[in-house]
C-alpha atoms as a PDB file:
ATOM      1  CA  UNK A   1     -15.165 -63.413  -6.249  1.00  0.00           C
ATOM      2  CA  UNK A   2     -12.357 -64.955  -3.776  1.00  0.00           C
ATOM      3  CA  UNK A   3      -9.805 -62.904  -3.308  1.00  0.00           C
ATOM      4  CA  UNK A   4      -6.390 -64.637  -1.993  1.00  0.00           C
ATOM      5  CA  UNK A   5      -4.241 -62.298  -1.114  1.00  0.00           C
ATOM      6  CA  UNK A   6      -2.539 -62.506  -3.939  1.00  0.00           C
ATOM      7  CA  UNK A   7      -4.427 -61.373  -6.607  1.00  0.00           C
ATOM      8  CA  UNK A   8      -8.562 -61.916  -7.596  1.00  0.00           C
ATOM      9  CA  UNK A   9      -9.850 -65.477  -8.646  1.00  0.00           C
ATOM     10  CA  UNK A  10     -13.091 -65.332 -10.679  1.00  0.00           C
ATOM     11  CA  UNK A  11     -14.900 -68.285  -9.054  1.00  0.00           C
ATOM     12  CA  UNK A  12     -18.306 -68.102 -10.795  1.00  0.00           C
ATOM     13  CA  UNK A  13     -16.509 -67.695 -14.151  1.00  0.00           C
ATOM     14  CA  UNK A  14     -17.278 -64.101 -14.903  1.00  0.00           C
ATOM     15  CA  UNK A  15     -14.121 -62.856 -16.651  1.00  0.00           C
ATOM     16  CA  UNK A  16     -15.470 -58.983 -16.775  1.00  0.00           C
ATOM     17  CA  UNK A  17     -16.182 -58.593 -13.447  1.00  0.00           C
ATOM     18  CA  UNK A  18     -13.200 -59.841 -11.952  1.00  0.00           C
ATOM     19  CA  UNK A  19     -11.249 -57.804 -14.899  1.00  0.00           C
ATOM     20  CA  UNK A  20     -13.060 -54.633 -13.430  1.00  0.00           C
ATOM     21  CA  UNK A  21     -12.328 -55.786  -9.717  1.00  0.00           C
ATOM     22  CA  UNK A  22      -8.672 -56.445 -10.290  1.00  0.00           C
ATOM     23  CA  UNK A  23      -8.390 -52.982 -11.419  1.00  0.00           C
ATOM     24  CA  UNK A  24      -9.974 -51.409  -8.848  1.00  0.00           C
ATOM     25  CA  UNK A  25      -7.328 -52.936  -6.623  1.00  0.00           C
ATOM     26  CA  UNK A  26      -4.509 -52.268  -8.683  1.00  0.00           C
ATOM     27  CA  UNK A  27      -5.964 -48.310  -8.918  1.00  0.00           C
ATOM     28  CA  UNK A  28      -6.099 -48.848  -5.014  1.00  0.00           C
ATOM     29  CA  UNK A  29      -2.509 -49.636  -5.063  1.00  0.00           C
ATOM     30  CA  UNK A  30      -1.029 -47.439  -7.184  1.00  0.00           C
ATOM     31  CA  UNK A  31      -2.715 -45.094  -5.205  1.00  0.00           C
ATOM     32  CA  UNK A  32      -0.779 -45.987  -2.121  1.00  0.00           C
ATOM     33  CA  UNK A  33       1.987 -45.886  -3.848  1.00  0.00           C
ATOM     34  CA  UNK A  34       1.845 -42.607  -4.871  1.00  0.00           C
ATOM     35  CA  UNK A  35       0.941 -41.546  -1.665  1.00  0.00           C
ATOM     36  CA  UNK A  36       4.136 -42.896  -0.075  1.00  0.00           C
ATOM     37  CA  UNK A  37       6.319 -41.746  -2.360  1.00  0.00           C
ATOM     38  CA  UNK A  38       4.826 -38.017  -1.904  1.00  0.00           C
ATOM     39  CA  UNK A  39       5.515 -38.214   1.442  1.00  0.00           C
ATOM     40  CA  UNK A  40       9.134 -39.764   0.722  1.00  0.00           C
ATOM     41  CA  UNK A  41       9.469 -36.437  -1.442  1.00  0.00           C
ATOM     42  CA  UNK A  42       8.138 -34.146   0.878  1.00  0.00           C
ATOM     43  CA  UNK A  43       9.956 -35.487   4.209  1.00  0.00           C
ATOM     44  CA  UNK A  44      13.618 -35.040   2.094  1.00  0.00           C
ATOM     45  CA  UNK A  45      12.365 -31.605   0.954  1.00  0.00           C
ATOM     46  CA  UNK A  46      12.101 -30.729   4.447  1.00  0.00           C
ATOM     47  CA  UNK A  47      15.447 -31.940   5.402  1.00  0.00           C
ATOM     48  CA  UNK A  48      16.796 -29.797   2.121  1.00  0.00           C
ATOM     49  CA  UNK A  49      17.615 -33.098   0.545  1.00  0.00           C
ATOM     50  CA  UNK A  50      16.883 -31.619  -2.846  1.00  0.00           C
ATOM     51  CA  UNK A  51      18.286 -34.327  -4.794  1.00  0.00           C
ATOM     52  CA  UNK A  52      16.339 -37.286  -2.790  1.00  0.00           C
ATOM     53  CA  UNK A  53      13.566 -35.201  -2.881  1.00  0.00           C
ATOM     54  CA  UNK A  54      13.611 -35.279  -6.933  1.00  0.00           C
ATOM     55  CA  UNK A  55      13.969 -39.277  -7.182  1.00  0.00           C
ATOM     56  CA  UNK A  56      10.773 -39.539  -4.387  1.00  0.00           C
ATOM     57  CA  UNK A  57       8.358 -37.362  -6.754  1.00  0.00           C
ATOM     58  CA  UNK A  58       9.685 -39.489 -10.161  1.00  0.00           C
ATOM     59  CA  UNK A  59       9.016 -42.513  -7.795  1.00  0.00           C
ATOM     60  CA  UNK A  60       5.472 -41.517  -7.405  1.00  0.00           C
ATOM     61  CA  UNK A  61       5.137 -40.049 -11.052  1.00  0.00           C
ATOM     62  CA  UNK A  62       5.796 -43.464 -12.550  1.00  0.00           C
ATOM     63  CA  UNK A  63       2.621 -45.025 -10.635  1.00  0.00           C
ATOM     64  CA  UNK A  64       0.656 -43.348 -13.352  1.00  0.00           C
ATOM     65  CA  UNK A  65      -1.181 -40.905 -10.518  1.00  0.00           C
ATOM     66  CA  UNK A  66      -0.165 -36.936 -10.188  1.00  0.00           C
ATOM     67  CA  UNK A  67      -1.841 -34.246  -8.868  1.00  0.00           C
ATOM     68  CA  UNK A  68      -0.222 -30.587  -9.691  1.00  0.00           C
ATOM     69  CA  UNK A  69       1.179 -30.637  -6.205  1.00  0.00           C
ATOM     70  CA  UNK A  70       3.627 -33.277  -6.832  1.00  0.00           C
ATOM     71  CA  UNK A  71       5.061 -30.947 -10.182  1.00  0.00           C
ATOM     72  CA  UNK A  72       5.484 -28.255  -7.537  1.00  0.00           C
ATOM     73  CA  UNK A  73       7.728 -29.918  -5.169  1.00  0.00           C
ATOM     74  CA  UNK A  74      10.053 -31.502  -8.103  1.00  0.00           C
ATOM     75  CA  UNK A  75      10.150 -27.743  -9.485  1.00  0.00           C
ATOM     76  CA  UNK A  76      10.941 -26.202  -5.959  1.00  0.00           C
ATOM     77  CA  UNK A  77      13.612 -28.404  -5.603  1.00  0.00           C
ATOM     78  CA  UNK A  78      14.962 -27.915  -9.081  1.00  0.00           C
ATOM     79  CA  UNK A  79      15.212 -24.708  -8.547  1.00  0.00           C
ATOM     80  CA  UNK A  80      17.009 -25.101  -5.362  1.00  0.00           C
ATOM     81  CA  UNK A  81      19.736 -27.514  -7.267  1.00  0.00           C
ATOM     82  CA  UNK A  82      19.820 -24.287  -9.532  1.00  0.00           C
ATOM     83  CA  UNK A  83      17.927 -25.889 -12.559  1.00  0.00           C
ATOM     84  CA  UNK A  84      16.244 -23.407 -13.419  1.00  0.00           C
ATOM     85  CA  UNK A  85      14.705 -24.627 -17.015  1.00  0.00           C
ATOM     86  CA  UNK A  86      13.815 -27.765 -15.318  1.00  0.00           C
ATOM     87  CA  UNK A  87      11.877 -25.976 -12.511  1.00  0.00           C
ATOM     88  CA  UNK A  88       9.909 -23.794 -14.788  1.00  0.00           C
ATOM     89  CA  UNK A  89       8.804 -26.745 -16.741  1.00  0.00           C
ATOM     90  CA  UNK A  90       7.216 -28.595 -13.633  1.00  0.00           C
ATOM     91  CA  UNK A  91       5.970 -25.104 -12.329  1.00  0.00           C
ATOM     92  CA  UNK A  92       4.255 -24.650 -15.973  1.00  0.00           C
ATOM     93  CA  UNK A  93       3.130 -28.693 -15.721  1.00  0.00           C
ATOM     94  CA  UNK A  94       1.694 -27.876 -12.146  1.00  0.00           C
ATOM     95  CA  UNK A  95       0.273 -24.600 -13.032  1.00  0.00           C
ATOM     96  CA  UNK A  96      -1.508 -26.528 -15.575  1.00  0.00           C
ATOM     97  CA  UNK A  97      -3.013 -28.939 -13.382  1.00  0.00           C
ATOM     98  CA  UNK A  98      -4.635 -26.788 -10.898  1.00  0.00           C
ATOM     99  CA  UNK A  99      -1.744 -26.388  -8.301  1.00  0.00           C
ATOM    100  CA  UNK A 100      -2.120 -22.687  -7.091  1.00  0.00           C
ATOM    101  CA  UNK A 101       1.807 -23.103  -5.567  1.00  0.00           C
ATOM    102  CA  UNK A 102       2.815 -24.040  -8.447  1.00  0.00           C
ATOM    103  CA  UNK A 103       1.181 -20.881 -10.419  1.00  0.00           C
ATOM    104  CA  UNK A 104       3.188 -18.615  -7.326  1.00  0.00           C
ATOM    105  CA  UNK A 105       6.151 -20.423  -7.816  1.00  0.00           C
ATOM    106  CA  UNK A 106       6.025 -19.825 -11.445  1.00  0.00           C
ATOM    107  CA  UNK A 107       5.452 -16.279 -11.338  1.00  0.00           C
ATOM    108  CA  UNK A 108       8.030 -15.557  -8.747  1.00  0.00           C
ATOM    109  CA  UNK A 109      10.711 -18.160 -11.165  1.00  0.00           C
ATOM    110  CA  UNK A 110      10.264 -15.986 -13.884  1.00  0.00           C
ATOM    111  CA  UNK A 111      10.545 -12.646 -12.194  1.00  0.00           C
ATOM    112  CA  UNK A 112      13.935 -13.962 -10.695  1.00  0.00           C
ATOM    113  CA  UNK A 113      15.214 -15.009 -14.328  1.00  0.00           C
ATOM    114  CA  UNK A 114      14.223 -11.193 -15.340  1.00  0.00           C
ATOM    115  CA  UNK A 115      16.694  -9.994 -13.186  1.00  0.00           C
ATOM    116  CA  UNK A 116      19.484 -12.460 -14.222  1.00  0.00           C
END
């Protein structure tokens, strides 16, 4: 392998190993992707920016890597902007994928639409 910067050259002509080495990198990259956008989300969370906040978590959702975490803070902050059908969905979607703030937040969202 020679790797350029730029992408992975297969210099002894093995076509499968390089194919398995780009996409290690490209995991690797998507990876920091999602990690920055995360942080984007949860930064403008923090500062209430509910709407920012939403676009950072898509951001990282269209890397192709979650976690339920991520469903969480897009719920949280739909339910802030008063969407509530939208929050319950990402608090069902995070629920669903192991987040236990999600599952609270969930709970708690449905107890509040009781008493609407």
């Amino acid at each position: 392998f020679r790797h350029d910067g730029y992408g992975t050259r297969c210099s002894d002509g093995s076509a499968y190993l390089c194919a398995l080495h780009a996409l290690r990198e490209t995991a690797q990259r998507r990876q920091q992707f999602f990690r920055f956008y995360s942080d984007k989300a949860m930064e403008a969370g923090i500062e209430k920016q509910w709407e920012l906040c939403i676009y950072y978590v898509d951001k990282a959702l269209e890397t192709g890597c979650y976690n339920g975490d991520i469903y969480y803070v897009r719920g949280l902050a739909n339910e802030q902007l008063g969407r509530l059908k939208d929050a319950k969905k990402d608090y069902k979607t995070g629920k669903k994928m192991g987040s236990e703030y999600a599952a609270t937040a969930l709970e708690e969202l449905k107890e509040k639409m009781k008493r609407r």
